[in-house]
Protein backbone atom coordinates (compact mmCIF):
# COMPACT_ATOMS: atom_id res chain seq x y z
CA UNK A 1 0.00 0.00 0.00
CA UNK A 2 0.75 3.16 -0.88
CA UNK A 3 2.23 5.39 2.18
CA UNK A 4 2.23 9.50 2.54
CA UNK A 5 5.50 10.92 4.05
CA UNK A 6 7.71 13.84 3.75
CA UNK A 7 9.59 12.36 0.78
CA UNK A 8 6.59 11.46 -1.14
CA UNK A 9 4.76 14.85 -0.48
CA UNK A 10 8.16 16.67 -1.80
CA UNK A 11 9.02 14.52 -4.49
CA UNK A 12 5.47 14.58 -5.82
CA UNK A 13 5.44 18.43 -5.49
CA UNK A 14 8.28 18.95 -7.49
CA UNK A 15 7.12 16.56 -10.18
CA UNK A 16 4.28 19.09 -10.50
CA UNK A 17 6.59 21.45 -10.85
CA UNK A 18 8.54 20.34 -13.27
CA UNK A 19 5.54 19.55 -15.71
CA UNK A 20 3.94 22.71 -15.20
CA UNK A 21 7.28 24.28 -16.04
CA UNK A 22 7.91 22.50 -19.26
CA UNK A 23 3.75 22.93 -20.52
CA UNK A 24 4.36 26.40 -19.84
CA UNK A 25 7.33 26.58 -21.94
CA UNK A 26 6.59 24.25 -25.07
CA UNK A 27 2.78 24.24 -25.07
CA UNK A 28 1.09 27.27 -23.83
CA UNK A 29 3.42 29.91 -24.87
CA UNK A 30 3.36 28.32 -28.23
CA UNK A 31 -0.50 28.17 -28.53
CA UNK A 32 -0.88 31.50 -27.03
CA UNK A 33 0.63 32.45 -30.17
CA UNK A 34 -1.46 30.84 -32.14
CA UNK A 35 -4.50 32.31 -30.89
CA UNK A 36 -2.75 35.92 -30.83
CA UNK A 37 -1.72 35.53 -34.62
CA UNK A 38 -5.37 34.43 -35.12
CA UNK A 39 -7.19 37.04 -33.22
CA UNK A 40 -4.84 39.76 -34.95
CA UNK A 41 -6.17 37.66 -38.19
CA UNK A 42 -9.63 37.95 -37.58
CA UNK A 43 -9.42 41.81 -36.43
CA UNK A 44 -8.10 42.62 -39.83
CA UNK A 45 -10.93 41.13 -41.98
CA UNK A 46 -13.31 42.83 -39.84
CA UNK A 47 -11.81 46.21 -40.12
């Protein structure tokens, strides 16, 4: 069975941290792009 303790809490923590650090980097940033070049996009052809 599966035990909590100091280690686990930690190690699990920075696990999280790491993941959220490289899906910031390499997938949001990327597709906040995306949407930025397409909202600029769609602006235009309104105007």
């Amino acid at each position: 069975m599966l035990s909590l303790s100091a280690a686990n809490i930690f190690y699990m923590v920075i696990n999280l941290l790491v993941l959220y650090l490289i899906f910031h980097f390499f997938l949001f940033k990327r597709v906040d792009r995306v949407l930025d070049a397409r909202r600029e996009e769609v602006e235009n052809c309104t105007k």
